[in-house]
N, C-alpha and C. Protein backbone atom coordinates (compact mmCIF):
# COMPACT_ATOMS: atom_id res chain seq x y z
N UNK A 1 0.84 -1.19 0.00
CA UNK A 1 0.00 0.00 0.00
C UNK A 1 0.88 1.24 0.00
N UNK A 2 0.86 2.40 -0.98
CA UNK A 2 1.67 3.12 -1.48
C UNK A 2 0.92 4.66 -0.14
N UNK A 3 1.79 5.08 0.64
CA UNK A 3 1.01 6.12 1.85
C UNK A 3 1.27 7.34 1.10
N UNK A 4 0.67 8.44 1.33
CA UNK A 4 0.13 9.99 0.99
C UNK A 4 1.33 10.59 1.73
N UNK A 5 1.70 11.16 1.13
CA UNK A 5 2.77 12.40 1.74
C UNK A 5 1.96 13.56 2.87
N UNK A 6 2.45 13.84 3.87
CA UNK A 6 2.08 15.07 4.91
C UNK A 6 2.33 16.34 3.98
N UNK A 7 0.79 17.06 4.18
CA UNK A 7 1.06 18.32 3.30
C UNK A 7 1.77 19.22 4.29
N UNK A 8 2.63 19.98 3.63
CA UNK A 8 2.89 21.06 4.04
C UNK A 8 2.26 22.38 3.26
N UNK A 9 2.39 23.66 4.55
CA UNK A 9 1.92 24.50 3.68
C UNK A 9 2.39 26.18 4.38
N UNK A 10 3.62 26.95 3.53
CA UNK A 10 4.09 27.85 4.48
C UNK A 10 3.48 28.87 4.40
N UNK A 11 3.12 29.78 5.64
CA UNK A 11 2.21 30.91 5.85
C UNK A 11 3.10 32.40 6.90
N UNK A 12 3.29 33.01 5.54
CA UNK A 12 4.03 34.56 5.48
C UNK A 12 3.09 35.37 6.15
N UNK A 13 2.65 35.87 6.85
CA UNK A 13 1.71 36.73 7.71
C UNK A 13 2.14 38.37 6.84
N UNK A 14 3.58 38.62 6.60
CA UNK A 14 3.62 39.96 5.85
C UNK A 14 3.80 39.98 4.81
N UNK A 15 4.01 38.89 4.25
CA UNK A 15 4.06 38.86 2.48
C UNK A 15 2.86 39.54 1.57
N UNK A 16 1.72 39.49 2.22
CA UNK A 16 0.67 40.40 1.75
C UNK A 16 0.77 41.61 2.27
N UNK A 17 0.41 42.09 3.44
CA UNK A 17 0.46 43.61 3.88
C UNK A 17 1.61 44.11 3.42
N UNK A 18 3.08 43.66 3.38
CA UNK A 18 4.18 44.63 3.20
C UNK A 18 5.24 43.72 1.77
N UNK A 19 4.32 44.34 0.56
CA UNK A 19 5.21 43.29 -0.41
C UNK A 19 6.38 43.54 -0.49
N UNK A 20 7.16 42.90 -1.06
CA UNK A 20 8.77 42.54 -0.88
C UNK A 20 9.44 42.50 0.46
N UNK A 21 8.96 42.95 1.70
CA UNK A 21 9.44 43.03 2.71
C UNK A 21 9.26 41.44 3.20
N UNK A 22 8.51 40.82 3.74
CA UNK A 22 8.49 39.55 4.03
C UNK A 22 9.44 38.36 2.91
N UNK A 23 9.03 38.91 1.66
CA UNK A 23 9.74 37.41 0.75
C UNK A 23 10.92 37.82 0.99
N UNK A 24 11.99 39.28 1.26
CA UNK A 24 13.11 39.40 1.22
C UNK A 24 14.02 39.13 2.06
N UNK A 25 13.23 38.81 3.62
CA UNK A 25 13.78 37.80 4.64
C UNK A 25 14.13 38.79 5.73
N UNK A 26 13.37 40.05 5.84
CA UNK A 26 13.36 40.69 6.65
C UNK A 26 12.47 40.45 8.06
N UNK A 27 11.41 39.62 7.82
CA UNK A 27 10.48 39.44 8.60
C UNK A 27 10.54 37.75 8.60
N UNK A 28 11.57 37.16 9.28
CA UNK A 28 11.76 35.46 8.79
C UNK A 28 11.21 34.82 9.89
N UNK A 29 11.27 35.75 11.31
CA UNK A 29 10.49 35.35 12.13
C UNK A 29 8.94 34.89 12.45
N UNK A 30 8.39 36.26 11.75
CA UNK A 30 6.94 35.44 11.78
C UNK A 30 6.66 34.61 10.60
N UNK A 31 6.96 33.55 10.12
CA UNK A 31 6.84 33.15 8.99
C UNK A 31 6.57 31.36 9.77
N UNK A 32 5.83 30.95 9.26
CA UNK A 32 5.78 29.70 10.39
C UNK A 32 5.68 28.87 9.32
N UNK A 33 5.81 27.55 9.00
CA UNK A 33 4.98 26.58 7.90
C UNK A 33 4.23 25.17 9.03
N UNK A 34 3.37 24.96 8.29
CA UNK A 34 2.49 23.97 9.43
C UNK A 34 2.32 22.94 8.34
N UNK A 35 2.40 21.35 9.06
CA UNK A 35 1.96 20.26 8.31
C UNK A 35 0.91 19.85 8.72
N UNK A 36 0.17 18.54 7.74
CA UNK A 36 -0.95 18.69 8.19
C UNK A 36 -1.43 17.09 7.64
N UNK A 37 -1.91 16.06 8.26
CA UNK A 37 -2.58 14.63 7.83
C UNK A 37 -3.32 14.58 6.56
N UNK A 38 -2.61 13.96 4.90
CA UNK A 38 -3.10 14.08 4.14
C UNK A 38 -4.55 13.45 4.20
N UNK A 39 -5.15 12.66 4.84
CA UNK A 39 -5.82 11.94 5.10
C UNK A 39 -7.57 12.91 5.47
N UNK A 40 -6.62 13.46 6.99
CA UNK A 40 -8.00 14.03 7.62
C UNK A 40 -7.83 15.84 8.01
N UNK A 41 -6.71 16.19 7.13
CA UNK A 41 -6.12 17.62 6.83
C UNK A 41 -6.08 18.29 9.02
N UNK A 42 -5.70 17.53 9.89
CA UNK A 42 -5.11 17.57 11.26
C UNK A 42 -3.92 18.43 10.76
N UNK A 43 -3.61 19.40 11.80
CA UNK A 43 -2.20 20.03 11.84
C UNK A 43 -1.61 19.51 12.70
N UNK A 44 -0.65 18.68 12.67
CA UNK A 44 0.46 18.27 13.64
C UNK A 44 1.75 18.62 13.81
N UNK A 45 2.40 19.26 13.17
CA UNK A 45 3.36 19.99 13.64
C UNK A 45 3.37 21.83 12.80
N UNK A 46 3.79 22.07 13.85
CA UNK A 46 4.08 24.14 13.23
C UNK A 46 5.69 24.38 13.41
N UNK A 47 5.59 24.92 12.85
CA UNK A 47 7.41 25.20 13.02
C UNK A 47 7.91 26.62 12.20
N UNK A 48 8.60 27.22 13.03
CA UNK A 48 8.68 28.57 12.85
C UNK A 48 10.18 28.81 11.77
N UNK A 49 10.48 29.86 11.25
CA UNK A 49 11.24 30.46 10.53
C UNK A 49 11.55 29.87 9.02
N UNK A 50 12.45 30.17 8.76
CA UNK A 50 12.70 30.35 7.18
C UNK A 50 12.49 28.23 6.59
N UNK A 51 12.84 27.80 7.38
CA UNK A 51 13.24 26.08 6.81
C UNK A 51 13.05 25.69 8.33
N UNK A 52 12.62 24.05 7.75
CA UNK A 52 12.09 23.45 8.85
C UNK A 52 12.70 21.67 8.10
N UNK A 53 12.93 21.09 9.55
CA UNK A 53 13.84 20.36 9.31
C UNK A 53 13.08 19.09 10.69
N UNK A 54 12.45 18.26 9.99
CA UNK A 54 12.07 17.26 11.49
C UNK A 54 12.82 15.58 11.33
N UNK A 55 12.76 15.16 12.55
CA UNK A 55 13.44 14.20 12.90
C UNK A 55 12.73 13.12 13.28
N UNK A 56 12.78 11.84 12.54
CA UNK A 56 12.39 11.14 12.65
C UNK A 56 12.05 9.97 12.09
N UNK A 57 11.73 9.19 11.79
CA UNK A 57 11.87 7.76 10.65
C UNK A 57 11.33 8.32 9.35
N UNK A 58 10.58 8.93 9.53
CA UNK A 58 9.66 9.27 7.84
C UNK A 58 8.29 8.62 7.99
N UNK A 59 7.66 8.36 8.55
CA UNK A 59 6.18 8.32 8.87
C UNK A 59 5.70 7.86 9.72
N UNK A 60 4.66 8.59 10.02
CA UNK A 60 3.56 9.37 10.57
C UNK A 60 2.38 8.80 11.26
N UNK A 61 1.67 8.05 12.21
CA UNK A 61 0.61 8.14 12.55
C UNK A 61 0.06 9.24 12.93
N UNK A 62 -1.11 9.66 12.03
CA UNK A 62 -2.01 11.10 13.03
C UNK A 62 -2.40 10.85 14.31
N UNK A 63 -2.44 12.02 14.99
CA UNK A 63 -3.25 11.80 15.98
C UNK A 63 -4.69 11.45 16.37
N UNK A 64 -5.10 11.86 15.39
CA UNK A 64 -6.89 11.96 14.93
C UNK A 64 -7.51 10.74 14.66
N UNK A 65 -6.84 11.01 13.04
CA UNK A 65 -7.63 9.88 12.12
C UNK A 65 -6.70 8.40 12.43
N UNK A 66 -5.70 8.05 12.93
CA UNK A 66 -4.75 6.80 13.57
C UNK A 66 -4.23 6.96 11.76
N UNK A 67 -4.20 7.15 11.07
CA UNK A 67 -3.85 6.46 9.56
C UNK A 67 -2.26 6.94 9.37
N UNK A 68 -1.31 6.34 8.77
CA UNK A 68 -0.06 6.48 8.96
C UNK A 68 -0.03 6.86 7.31
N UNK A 69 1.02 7.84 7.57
CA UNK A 69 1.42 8.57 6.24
C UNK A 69 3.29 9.29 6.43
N UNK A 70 3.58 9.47 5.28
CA UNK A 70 5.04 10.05 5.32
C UNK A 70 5.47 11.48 5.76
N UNK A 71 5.31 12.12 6.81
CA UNK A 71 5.96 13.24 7.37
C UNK A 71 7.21 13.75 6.67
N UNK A 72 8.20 13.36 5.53
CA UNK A 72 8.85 13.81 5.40
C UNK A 72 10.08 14.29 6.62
N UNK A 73 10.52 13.66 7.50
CA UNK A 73 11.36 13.73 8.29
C UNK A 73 12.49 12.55 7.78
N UNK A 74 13.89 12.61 8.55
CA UNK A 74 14.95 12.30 8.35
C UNK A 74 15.07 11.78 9.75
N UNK A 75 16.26 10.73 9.94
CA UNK A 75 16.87 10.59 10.91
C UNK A 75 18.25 11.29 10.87
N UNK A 76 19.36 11.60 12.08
CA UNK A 76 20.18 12.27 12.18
C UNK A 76 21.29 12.37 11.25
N UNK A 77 21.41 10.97 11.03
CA UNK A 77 22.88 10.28 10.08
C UNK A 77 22.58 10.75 8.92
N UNK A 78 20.89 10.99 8.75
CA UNK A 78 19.83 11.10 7.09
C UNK A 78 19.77 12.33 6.71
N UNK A 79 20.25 13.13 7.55
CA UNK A 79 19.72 14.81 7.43
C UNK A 79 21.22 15.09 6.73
N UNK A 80 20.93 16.13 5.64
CA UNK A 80 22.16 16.82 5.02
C UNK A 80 22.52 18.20 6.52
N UNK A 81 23.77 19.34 6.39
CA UNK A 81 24.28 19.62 7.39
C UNK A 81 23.45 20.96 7.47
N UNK A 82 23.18 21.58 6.62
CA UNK A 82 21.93 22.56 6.23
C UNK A 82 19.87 21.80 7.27
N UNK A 83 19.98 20.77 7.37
CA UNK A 83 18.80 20.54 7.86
C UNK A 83 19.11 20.35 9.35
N UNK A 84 20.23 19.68 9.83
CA UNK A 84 20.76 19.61 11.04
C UNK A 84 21.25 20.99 11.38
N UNK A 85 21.52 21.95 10.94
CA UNK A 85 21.89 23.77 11.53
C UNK A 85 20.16 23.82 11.91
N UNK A 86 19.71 23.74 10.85
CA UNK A 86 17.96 24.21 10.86
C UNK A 86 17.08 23.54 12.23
N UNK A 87 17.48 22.33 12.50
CA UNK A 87 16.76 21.36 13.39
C UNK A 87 17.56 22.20 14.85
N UNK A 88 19.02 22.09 14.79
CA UNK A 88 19.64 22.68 15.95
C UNK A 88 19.86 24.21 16.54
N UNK A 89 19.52 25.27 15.34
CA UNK A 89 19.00 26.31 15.75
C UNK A 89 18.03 27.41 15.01
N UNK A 90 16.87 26.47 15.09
CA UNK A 90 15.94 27.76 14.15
C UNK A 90 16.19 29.42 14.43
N UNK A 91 15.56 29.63 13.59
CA UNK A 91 15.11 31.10 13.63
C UNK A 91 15.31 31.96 14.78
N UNK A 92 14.63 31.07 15.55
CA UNK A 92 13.80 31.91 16.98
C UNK A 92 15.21 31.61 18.07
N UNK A 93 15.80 30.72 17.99
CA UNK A 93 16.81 29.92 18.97
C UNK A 93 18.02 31.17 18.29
N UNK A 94 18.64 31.34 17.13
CA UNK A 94 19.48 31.90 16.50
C UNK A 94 19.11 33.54 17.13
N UNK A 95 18.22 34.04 16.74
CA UNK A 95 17.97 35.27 17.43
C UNK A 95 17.86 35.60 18.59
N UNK A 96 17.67 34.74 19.79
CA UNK A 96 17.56 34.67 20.87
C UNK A 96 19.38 34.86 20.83
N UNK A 97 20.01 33.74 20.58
CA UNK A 97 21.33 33.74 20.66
C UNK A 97 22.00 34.77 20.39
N UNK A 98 21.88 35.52 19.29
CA UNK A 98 22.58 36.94 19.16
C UNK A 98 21.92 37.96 20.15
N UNK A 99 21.10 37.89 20.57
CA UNK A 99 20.56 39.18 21.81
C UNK A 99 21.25 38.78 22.99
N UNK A 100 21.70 37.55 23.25
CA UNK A 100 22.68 37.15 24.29
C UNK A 100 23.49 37.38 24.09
N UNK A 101 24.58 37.09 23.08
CA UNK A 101 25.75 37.71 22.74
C UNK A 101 25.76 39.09 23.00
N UNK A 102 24.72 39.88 22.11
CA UNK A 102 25.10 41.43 22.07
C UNK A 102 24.79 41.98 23.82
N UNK A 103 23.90 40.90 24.41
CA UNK A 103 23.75 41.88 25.62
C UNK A 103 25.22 41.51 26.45
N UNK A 104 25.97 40.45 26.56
CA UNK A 104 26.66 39.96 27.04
C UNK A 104 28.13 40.46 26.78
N UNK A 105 28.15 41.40 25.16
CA UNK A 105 29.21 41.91 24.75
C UNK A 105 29.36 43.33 25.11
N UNK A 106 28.08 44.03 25.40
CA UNK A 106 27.76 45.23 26.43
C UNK A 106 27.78 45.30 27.73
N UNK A 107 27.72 44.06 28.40
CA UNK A 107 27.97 43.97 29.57
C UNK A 107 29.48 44.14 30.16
N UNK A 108 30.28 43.55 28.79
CA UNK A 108 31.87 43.20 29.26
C UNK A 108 32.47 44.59 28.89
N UNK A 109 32.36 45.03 27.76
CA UNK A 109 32.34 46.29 27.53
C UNK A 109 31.99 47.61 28.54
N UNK A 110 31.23 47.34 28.88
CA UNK A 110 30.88 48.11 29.98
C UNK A 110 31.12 48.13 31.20
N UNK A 111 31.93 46.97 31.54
CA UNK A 111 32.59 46.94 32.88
C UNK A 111 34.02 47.28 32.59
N UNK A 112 34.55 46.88 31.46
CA UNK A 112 35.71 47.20 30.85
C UNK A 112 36.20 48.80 30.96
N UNK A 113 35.33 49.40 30.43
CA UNK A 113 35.62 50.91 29.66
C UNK A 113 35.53 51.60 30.98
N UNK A 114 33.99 51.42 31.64
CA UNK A 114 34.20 51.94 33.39
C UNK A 114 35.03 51.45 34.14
N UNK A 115 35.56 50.48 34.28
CA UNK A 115 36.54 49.57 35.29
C UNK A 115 35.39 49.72 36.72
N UNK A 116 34.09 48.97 36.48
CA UNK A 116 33.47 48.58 37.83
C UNK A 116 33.58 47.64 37.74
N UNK A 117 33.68 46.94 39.47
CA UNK A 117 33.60 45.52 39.54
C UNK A 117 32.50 45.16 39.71
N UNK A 118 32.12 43.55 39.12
CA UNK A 118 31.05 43.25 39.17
C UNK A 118 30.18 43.38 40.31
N UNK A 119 28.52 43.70 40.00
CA UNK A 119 27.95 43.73 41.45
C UNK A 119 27.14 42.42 41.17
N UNK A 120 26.16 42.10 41.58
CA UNK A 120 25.58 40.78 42.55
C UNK A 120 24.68 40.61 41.05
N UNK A 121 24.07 41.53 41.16
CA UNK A 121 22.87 41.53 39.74
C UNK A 121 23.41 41.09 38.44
N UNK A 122 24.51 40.95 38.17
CA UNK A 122 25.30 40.72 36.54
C UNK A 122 25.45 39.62 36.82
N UNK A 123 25.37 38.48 37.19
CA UNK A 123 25.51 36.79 37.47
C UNK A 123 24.20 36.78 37.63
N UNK A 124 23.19 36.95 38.31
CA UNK A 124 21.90 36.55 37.81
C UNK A 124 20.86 36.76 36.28
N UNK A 125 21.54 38.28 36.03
CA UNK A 125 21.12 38.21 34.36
C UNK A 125 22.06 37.05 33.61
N UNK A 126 22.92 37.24 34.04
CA UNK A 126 23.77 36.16 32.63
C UNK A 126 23.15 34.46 32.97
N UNK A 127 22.81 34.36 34.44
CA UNK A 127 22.15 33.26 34.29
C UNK A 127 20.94 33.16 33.65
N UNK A 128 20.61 34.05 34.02
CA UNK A 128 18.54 34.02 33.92
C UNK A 128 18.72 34.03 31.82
N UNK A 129 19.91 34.49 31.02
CA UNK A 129 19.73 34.13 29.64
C UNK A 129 20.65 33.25 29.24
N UNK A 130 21.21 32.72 30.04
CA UNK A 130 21.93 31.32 29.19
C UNK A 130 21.21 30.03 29.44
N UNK A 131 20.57 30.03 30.95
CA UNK A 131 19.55 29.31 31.16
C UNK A 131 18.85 28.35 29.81
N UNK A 132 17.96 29.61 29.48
CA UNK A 132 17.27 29.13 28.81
C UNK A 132 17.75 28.22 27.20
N UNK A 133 19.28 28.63 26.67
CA UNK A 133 20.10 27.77 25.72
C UNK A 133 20.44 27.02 25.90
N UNK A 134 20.73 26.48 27.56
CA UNK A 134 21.38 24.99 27.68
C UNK A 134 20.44 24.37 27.97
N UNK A 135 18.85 24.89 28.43
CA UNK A 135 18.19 23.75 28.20
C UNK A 135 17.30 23.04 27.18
N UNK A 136 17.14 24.36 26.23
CA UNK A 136 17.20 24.32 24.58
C UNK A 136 18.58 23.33 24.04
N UNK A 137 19.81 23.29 24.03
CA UNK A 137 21.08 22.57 23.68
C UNK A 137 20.41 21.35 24.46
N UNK A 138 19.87 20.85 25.66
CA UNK A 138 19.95 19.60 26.02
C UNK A 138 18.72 19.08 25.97
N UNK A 139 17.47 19.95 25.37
CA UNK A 139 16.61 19.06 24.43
C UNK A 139 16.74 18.50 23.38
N UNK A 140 17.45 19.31 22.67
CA UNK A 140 17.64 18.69 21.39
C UNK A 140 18.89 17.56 21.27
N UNK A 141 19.87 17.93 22.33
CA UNK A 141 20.74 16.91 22.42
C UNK A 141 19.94 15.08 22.52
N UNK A 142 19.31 15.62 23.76
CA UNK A 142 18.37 13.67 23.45
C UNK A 142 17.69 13.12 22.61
N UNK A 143 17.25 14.79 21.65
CA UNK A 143 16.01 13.91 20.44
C UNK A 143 17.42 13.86 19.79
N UNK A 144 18.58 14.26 19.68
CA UNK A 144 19.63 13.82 18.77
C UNK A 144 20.24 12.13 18.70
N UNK A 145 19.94 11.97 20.23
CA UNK A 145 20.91 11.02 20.72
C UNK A 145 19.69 9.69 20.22
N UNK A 146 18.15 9.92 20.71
CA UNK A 146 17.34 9.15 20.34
C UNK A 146 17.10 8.32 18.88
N UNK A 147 17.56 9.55 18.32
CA UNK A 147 17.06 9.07 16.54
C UNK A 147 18.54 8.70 15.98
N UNK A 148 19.32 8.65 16.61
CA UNK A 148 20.95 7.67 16.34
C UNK A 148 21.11 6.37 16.73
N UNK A 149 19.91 5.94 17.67
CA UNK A 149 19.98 5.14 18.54
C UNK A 149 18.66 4.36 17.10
N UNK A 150 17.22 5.47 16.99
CA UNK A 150 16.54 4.59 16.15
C UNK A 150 16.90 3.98 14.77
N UNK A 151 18.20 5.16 14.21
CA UNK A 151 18.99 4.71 12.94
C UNK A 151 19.89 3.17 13.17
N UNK A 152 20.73 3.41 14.36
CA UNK A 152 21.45 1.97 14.26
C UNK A 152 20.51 0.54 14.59
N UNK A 153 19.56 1.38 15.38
CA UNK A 153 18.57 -0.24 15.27
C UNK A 153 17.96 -0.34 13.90
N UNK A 154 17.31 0.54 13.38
CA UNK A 154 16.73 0.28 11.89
C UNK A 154 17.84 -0.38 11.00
N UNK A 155 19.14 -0.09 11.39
CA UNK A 155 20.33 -0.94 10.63
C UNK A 155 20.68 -2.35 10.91
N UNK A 156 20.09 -2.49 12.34
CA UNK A 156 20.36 -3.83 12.68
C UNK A 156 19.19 -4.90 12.60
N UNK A 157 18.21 -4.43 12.34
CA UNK A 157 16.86 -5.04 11.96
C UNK A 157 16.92 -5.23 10.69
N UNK A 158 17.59 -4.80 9.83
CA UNK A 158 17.55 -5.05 8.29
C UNK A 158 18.87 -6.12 8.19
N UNK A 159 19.95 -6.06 8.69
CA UNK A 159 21.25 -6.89 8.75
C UNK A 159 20.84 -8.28 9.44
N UNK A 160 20.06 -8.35 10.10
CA UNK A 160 19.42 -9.51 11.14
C UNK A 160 18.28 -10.60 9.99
């Protein structure tokens, strides 16, 4: 039995109100694409910015309709290095990351140029935003570690 591909379908929120501004990648943030059960048209995954990159064997049970279809996902070893950047730091993760940097490069700078020593409050900001990347880095680290683990068994189930 030959299964239906997961539609995708990407949705520019400013590509209409502000033409050329959205397609030119100025606005990459709000730009989301959502898939959806060719079957019973369910949205099951959304995923934000320019490319979207999922992990996983390549098909699909819905949640809805139970009927299994091809998601178009990769496993880790399967993904070219362009879908693995995309999977490991979208859009939203990448921009987050440079507002840490830049606040973090104003911070040093700024203790630098004044020569103050640190007070109590500059270790709780730098925690309160790195926080949130290492536990972003160690989610994705296990769905990394998971689907390496489902690739070498899918290798050893076929060798067996």
């Amino acid at each position: 039995m030959d299964r239906l591909w997961a539609i995708k379908k990407d949705f520019d929120p400013f590509g209409r109100v502000i033409p050329g501004i959205g397609a030119s990648g100025l606005l990459p943030i709000a730009r989301c694409t959502y898939y959806r059960c060719p079957y019973c048209h369910w949205i099951f995954k959304v995923t934000w910015g320019l490319s979207s990159s999922l992990l996983g064997s390549g098909e699909r049970a819905c949640w809805h309709c139970e009927q299994v279809f091809w998601d178009d996902s990769n496993e880790w070893p399967e993904m070219s290095s362009q879908d693995r950047y995309s999977f490991l730091v979208p859009i939203t993760v990448a921009g987050y990351l440079a507002a840490v940097l830049i606040i973090g490069g104003l911070l040093i700078y700024d203790h630098l140029y004044f020569q103050n020593s640190a007070n109590r409050v500059d270790p709780a900001v730098a925690v309160a935003l790195v926080l949130p990347l290492l536990v972003w880095v160690a989610f994705r680290s296990v769905q990394v570690i998971r689907s390496i683990r489902r690739y070498n068994d899918r290798g050893k189930g076929a060798a067996a």
